[in-house]
Protein backbone atom coordinates (compact mmCIF):
# COMPACT_ATOMS: atom_id res chain seq x y z
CA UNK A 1 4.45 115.01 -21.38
CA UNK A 2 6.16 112.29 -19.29
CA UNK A 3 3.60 111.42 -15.72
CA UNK A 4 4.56 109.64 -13.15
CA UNK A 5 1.51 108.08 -10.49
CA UNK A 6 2.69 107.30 -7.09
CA UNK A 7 1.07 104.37 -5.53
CA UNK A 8 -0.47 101.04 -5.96
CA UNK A 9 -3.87 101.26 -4.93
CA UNK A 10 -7.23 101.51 -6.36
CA UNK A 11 -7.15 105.36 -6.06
CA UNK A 12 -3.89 105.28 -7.93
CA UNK A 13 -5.09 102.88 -10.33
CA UNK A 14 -7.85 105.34 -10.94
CA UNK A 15 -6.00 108.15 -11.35
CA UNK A 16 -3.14 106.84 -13.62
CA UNK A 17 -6.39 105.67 -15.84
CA UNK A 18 -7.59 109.23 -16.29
CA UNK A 19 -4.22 110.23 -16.73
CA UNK A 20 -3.89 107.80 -19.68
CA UNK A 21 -6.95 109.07 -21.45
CA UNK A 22 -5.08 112.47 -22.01
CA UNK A 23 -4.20 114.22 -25.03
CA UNK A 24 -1.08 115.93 -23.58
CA UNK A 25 0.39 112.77 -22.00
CA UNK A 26 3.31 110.62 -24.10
CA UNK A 27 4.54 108.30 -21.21
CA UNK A 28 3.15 107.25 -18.37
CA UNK A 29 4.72 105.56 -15.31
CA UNK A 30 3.50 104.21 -12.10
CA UNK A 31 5.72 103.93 -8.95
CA UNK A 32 5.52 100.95 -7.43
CA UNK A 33 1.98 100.16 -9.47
CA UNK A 34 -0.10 97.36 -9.52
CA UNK A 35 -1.06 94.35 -12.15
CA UNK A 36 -4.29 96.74 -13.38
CA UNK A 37 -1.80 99.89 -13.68
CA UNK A 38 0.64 97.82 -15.67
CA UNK A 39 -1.62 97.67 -18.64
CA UNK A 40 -1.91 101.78 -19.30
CA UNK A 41 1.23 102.18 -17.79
CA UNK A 42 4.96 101.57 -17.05
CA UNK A 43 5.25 100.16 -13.40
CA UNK A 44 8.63 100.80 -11.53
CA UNK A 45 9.89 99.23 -8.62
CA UNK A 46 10.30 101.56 -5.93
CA UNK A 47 7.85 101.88 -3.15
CA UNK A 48 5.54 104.63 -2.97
CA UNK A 49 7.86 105.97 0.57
CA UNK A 50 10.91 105.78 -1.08
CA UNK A 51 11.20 109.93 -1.53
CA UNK A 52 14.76 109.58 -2.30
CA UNK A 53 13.82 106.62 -5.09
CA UNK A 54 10.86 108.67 -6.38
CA UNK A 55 13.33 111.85 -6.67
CA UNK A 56 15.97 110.61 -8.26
CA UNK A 57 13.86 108.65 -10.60
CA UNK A 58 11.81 111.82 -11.72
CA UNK A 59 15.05 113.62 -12.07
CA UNK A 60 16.23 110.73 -14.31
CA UNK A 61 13.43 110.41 -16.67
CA UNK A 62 12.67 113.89 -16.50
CA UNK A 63 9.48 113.41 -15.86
CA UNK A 64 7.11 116.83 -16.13
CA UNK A 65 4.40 115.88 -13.54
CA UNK A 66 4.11 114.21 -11.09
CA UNK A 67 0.85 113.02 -9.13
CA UNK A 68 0.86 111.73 -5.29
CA UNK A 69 -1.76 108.93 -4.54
CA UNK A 70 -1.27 108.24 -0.82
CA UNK A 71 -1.25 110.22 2.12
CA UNK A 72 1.73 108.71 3.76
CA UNK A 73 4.11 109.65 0.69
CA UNK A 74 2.46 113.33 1.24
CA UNK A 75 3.16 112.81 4.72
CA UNK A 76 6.90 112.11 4.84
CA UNK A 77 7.16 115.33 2.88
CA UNK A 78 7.42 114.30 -1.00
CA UNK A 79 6.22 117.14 -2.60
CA UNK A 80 8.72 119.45 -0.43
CA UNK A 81 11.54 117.25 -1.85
CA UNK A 82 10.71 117.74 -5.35
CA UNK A 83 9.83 121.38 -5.53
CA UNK A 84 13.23 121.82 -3.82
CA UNK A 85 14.72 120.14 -7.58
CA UNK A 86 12.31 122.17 -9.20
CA UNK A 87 9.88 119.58 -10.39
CA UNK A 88 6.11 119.70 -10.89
CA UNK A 89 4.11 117.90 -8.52
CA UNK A 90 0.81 117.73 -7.65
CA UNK A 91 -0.06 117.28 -3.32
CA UNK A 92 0.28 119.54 -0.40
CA UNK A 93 3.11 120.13 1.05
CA UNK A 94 4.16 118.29 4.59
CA UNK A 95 3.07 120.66 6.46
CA UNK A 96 -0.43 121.44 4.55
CA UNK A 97 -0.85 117.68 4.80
CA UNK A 98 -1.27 117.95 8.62
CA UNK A 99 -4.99 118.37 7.40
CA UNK A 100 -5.15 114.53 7.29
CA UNK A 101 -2.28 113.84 8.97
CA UNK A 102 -3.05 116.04 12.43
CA UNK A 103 -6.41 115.91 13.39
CA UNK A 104 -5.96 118.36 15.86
CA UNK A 105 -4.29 120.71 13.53
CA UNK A 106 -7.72 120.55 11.04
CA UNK A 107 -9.90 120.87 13.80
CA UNK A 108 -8.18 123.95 15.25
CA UNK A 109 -8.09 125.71 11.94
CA UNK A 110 -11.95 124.68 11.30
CA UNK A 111 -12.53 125.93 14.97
CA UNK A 112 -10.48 129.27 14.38
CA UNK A 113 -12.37 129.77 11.10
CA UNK A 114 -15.85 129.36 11.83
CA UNK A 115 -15.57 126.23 9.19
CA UNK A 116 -19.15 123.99 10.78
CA UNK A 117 -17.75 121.01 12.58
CA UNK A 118 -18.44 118.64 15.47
CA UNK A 119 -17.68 119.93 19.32
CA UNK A 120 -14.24 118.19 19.62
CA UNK A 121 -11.64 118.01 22.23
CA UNK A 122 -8.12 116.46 22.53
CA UNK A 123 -6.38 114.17 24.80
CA UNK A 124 -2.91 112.57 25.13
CA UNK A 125 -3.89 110.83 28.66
CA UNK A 126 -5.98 107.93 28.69
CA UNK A 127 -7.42 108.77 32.81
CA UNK A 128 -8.68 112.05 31.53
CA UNK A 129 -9.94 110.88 28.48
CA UNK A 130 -12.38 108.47 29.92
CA UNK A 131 -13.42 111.02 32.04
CA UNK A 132 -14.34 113.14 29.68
CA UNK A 133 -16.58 110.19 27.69
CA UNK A 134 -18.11 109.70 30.98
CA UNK A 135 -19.05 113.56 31.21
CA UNK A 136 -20.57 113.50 27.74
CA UNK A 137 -22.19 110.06 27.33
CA UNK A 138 -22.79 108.23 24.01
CA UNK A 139 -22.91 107.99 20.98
CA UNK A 140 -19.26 109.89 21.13
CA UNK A 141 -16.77 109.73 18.40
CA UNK A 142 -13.56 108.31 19.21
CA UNK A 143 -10.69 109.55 16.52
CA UNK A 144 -6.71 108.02 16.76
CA UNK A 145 -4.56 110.90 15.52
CA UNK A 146 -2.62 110.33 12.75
CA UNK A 147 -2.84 108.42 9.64
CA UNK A 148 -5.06 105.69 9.70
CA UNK A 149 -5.73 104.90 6.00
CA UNK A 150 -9.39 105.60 6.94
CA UNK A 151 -9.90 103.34 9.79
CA UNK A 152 -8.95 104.38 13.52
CA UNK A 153 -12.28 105.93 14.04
CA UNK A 154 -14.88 104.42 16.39
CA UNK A 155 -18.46 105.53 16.49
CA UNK A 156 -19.24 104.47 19.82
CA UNK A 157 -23.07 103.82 20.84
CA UNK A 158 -22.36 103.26 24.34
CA UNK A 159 -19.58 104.96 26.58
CA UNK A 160 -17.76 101.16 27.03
CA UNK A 161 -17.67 100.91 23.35
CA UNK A 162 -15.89 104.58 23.89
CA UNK A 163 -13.64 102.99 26.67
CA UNK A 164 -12.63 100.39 24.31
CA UNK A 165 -11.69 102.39 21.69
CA UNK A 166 -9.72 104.05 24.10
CA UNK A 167 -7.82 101.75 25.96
CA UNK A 168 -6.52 100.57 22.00
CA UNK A 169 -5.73 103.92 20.85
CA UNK A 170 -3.56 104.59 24.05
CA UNK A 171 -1.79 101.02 24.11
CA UNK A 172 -0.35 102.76 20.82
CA UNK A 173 3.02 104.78 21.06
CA UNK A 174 2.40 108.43 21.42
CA UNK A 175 -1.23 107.34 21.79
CA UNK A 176 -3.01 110.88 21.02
CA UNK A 177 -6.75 110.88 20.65
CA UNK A 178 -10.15 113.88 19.22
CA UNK A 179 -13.22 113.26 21.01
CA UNK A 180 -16.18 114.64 19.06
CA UNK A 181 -19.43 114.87 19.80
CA UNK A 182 -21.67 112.40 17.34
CA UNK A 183 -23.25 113.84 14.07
CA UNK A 184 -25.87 112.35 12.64
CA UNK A 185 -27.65 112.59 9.12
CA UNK A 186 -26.55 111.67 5.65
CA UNK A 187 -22.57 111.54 4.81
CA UNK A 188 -21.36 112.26 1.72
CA UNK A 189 -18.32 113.40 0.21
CA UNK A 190 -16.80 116.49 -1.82
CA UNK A 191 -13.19 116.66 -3.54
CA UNK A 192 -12.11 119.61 -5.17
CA UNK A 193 -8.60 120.56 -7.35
CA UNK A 194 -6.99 122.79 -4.89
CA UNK A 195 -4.33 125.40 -4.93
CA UNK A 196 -3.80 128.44 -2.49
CA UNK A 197 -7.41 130.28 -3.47
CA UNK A 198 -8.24 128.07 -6.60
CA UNK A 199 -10.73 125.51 -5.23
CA UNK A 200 -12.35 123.58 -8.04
CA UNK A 201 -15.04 121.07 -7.46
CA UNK A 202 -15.61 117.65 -8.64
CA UNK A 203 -18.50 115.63 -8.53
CA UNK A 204 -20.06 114.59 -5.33
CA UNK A 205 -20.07 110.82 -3.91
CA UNK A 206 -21.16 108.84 -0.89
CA UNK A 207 -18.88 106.44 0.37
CA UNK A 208 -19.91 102.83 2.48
CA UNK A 209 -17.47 103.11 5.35
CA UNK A 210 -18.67 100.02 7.49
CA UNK A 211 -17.60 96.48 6.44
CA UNK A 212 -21.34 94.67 6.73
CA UNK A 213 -24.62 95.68 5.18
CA UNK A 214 -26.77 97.89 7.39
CA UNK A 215 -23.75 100.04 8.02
CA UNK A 216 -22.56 97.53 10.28
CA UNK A 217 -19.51 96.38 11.43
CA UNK A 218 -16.50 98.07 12.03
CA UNK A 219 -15.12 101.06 9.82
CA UNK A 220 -12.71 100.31 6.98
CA UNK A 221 -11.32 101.99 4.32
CA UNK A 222 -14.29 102.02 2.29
CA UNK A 223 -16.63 99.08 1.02
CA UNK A 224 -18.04 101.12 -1.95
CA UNK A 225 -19.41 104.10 -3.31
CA UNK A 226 -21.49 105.97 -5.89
CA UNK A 227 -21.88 109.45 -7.79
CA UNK A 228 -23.67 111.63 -7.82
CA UNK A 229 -25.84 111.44 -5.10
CA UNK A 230 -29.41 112.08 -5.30
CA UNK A 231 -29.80 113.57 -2.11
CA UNK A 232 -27.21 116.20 -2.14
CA UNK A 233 -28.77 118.81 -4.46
CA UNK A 234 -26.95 121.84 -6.02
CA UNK A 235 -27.98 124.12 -3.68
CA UNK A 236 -26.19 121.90 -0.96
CA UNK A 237 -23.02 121.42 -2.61
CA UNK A 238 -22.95 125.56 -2.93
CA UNK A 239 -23.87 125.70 0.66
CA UNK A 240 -20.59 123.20 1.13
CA UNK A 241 -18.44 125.17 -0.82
CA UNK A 242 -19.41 128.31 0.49
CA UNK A 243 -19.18 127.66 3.97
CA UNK A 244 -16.61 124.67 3.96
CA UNK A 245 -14.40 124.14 0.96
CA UNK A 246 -13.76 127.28 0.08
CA UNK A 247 -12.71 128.83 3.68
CA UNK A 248 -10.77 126.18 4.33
CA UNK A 249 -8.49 126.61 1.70
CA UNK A 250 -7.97 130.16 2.20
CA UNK A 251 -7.61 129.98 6.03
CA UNK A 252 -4.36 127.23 5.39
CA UNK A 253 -3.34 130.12 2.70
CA UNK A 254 -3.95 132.48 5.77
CA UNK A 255 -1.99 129.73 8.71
CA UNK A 256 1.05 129.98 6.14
CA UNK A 257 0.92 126.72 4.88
CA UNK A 258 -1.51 126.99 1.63
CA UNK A 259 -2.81 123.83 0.26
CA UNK A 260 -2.01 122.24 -3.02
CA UNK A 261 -3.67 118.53 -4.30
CA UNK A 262 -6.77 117.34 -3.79
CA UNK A 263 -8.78 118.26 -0.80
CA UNK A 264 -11.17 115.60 0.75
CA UNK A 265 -13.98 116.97 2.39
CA UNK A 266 -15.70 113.80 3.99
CA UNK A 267 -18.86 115.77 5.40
CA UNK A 268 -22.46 115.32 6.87
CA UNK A 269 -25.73 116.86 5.81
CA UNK A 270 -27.49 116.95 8.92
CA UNK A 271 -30.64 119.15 10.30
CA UNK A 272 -28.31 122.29 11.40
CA UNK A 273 -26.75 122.09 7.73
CA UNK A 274 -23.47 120.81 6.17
CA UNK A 275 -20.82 119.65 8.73
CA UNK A 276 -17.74 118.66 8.54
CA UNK A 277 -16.23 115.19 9.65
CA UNK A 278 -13.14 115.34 8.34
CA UNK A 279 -10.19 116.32 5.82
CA UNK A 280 -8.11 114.63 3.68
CA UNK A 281 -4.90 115.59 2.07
CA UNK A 282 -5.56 113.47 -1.18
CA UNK A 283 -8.12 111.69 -3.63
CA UNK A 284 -10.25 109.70 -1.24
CA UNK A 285 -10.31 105.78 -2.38
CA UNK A 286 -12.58 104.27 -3.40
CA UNK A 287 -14.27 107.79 -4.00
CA UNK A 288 -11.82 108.00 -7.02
CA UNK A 289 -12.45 105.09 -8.81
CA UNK A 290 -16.19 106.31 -9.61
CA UNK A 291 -15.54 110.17 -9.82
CA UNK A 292 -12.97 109.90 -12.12
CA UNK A 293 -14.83 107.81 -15.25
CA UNK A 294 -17.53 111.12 -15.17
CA UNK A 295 -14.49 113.21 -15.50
CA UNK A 296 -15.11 114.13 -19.52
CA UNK A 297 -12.82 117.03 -19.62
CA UNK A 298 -8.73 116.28 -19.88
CA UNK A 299 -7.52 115.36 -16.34
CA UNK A 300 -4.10 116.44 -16.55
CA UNK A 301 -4.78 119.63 -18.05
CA UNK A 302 -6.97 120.73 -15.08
CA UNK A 303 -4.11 119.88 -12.81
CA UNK A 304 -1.88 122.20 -14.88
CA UNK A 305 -4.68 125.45 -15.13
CA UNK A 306 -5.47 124.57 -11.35
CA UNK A 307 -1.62 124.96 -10.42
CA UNK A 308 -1.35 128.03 -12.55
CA UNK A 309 -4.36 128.82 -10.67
CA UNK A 310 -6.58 128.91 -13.94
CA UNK A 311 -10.39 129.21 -12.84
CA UNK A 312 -11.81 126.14 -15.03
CA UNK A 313 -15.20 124.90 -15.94
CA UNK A 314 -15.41 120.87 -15.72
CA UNK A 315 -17.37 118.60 -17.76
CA UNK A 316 -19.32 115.42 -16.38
CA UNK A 317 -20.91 112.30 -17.69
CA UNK A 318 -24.56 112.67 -16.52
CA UNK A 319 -24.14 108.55 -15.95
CA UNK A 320 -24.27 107.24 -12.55
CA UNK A 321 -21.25 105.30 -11.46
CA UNK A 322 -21.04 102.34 -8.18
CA UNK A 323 -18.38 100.79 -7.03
CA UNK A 324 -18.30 97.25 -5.29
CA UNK A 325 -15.21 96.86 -3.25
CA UNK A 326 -14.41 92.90 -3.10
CA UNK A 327 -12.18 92.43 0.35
CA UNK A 328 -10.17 89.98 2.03
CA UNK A 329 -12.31 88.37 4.85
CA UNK A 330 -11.62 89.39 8.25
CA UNK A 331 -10.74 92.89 7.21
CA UNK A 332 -10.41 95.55 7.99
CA UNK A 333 -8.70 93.35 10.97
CA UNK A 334 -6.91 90.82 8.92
CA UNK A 335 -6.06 90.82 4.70
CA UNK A 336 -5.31 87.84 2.81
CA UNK A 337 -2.12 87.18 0.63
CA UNK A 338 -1.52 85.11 -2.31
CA UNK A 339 -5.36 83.92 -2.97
CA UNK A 340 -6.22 83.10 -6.61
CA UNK A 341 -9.18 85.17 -8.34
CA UNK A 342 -10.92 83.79 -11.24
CA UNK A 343 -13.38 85.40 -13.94
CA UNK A 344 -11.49 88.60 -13.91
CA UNK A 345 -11.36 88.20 -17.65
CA UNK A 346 -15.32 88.11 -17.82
CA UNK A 347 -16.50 91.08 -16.57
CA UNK A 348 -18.16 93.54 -18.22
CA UNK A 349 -17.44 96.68 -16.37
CA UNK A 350 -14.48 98.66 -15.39
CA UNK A 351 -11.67 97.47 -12.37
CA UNK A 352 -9.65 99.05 -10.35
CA UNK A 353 -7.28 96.76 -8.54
CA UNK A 354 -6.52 97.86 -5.10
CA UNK A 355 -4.68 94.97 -3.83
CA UNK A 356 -3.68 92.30 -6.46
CA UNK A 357 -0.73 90.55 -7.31
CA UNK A 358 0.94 87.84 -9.88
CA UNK A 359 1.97 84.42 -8.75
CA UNK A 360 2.80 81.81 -10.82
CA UNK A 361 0.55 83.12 -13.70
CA UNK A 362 -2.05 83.85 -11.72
CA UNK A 363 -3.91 86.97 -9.98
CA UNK A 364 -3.42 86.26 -6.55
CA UNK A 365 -5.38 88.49 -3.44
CA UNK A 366 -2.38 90.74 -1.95
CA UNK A 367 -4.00 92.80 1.22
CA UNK A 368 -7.49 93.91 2.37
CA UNK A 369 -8.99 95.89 -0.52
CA UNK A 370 -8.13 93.69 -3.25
CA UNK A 371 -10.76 94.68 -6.19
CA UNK A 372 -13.65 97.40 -6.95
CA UNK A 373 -15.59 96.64 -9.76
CA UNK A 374 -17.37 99.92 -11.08
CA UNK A 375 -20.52 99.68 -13.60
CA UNK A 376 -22.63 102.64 -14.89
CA UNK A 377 -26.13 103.31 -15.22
CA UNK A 378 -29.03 106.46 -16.54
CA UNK A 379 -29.84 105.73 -12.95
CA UNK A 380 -28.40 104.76 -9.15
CA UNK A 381 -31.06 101.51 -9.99
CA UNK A 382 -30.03 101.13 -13.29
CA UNK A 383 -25.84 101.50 -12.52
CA UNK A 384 -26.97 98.86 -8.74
CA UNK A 385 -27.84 96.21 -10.73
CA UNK A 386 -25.26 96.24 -13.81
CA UNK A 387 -22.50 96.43 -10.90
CA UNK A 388 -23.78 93.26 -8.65
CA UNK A 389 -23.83 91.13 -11.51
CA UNK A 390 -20.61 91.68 -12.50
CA UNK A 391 -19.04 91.92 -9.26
CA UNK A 392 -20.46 88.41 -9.39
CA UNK A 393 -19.11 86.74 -12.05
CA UNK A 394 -15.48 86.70 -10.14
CA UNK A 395 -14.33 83.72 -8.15
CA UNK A 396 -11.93 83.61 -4.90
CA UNK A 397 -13.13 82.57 -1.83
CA UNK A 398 -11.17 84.66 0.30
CA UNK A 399 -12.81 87.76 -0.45
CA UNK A 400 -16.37 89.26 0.52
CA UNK A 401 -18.33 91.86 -0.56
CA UNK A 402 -21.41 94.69 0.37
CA UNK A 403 -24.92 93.90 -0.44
CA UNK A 404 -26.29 97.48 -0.06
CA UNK A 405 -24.05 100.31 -1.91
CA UNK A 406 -26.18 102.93 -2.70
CA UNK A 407 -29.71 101.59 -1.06
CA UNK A 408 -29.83 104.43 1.38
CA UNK A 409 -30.30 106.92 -1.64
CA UNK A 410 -32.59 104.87 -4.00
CA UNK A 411 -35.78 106.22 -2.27
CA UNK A 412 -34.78 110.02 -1.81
């Protein structure tokens, strides 16, 4: 088989590594790819939002699946575009990627469906929105619609941290904002292979969405992660998939616009049970980068039962996986660019690159997620400690790093 990976990202980088491993795969390509990706596959230049590039391309090298790694290429309606040549592609549709794309649209589906989820309501006016924070008090989630590669979300302690976030998110064109009342307890999150009724899930993880130790600081796109996770027994993920997962993907079958890809439940085990924060319309990054090396049975072929809708039982590496994301100081406000990184070539553990590049020779920073380093352990201690000291064997001093991934669940 001929594969093509869209993106350039850690996620991607991920992905196009388990796609590698493979029995059924020949030739692999990456679209546009990074400096990691380059070395299991063939990167092309075009940019991951160039549908028309991406088409024609498949089309070209007849490529017989293809694999979508961000949610903007979902969102500008890829996979619509190349089932309507008749290719094989794995992602939701446009309009079943309004799950990440609309908040509004997942919460009214979760609302109409009984799927547990925060109190919410919506606002496109900023004078009624602050009224409404000022009804409800703090802590108050404040949500920007739309894609916001995981940041636009403000958990607000106080209702002028609330304000704040408002007055931002409506100094934005078509400034649209979800108000949700604040849950509280012990966020993890569950992916599954997805299409119309076939809802296969992977491994659990718990993601470190705050930039600073202490889960403080402001939200980013993820500082690190971890799987499994101690805390989230068996008998919770059924509860998850029972009451969560699985509904959801039969009430978009149900709405008319049935899911295919990878659905992202980011979720919170709190004292009235699982909840649901939020859903995404694709692999969640940097979740991928430590769910995928436990992945022991052949990646692509699941994709291809799971789109024939093939029930499939999945095999997983009892090892415990953590990720370290290394990222540009100042983000998730600023990123860096053209940075050199040393001792790359000494570590002893797996990396994703998430925002690299080549310049004159050398690896050079190239945005604000720049490298995870992921080590592996018998144990969360055990996987902690081979992780930190790799992740500390590499040089640059533009880039910054988590203390803490995975402390929260050492003591459960």
């Amino acid at each position: 088989m001929k594969v093509l990976v869209i993106g350039k990202g850690g996620r991607e980088h991920a992905i196009a590594h388990a796609v590698s491993k493979s029995s059924l795969v020949e030739k692999l390509y990456a679209a546009p790819g990074n400096p990691g990706m380059a070395e299991i596959a063939e990167n092309v230049d075009i940019g991951d939002s160039d549908v028309e590039g991406l088409l024609a391309f498949a089309k070209q090298q007849k490529i017989d699946l293809t694999i979508v790694g961000p949610e903007h290429t979902l969102a500008l309606g890829i996979v619509d575009a190349f089932e309507k040549e008749g290719l094989k592609i794995f992602g939701p549709t446009k309009a079943a990627a309004q799950v990440e794309s609309s908040k509004e649209f997942a919460k009214k589906i979760m609302m109409k469906y009984g799927i547990p989820t925060a109190a919410y309501q919506s606002f496109t006016e900023k004078e009624s929105a602050i009224a409404y924070v000022k009804e409800k008090g703090a802590p108050i989630v404040v949500k920007e619609d739309g894609l916001k590669a995981g940041k636009g979300v403000t958990v607000a302690e106080t209702v002028e941290e609330a304000i704040s976030a408002l007055d931002i998110a409506f100094a934005q064109e078509g400034g649209k904002v979800v108000i949700e009342e604040c849950l509280r307890g012990f966020e993890f999150s569950l992916i599954c292979f997805v299409c119309g009724e076939t809802v296969i899930p992977m491994e659990i993880a718990q993601d470190h969405k705050c930039a600073y130790d202490g889960d403080k600081g402001p939200n980013t796109g993820g500082m690190g992660v971890y799987s499994p996770v101690r805390r989230i027994t068996p008998a919770i993920i059924e509860e998850t998939m029972h009451s969560i997962m699985r509904p959801m993907a039969s009430a978009m079958v149900k709405e008319g616009v049935p899911f295919t890809g990878f659905l992202y439940g980011g979720l919170m085990l709190t004292t009235d049970g699982v909840k649901t924060i939020e859903f995404n319309a694709r692999f969640g990054d940097p979740e991928a980068e430590v769910i995928l090396p436990r992945l022991q049975s052949d990646f692509v072929q699941v994709i291809l039962d799971v789109m024939d809708q093939k029930e499939c039982t999945l095999t997983w590496s009892k090892d415990v996986t953590l990720g370290v994301v290394l990222a540009s100081g100042g983000y998730p406000a600023s990123s860096t660019k053209g940075a050199c990184i040393e001792g790359i070539d000494q570590v002893n553990a797996q990396i994703y690159h998430m925002g690299t590049a080549w310049k004159d020779g050398h690896l050079v920073t190239d945005g604000g997620r720049v490298l995870i380093v992921v080590g592996e352990g018998k144990t969360l201690e055990e996987a902690y400690a081979k992780t930190y000291a790799e992740v500390k064997k590499i040089n640059c001093d533009c880039l910054f790093y988590r203390n803490d991934i995975g402390k929260k669940d050492m003591n459960a």
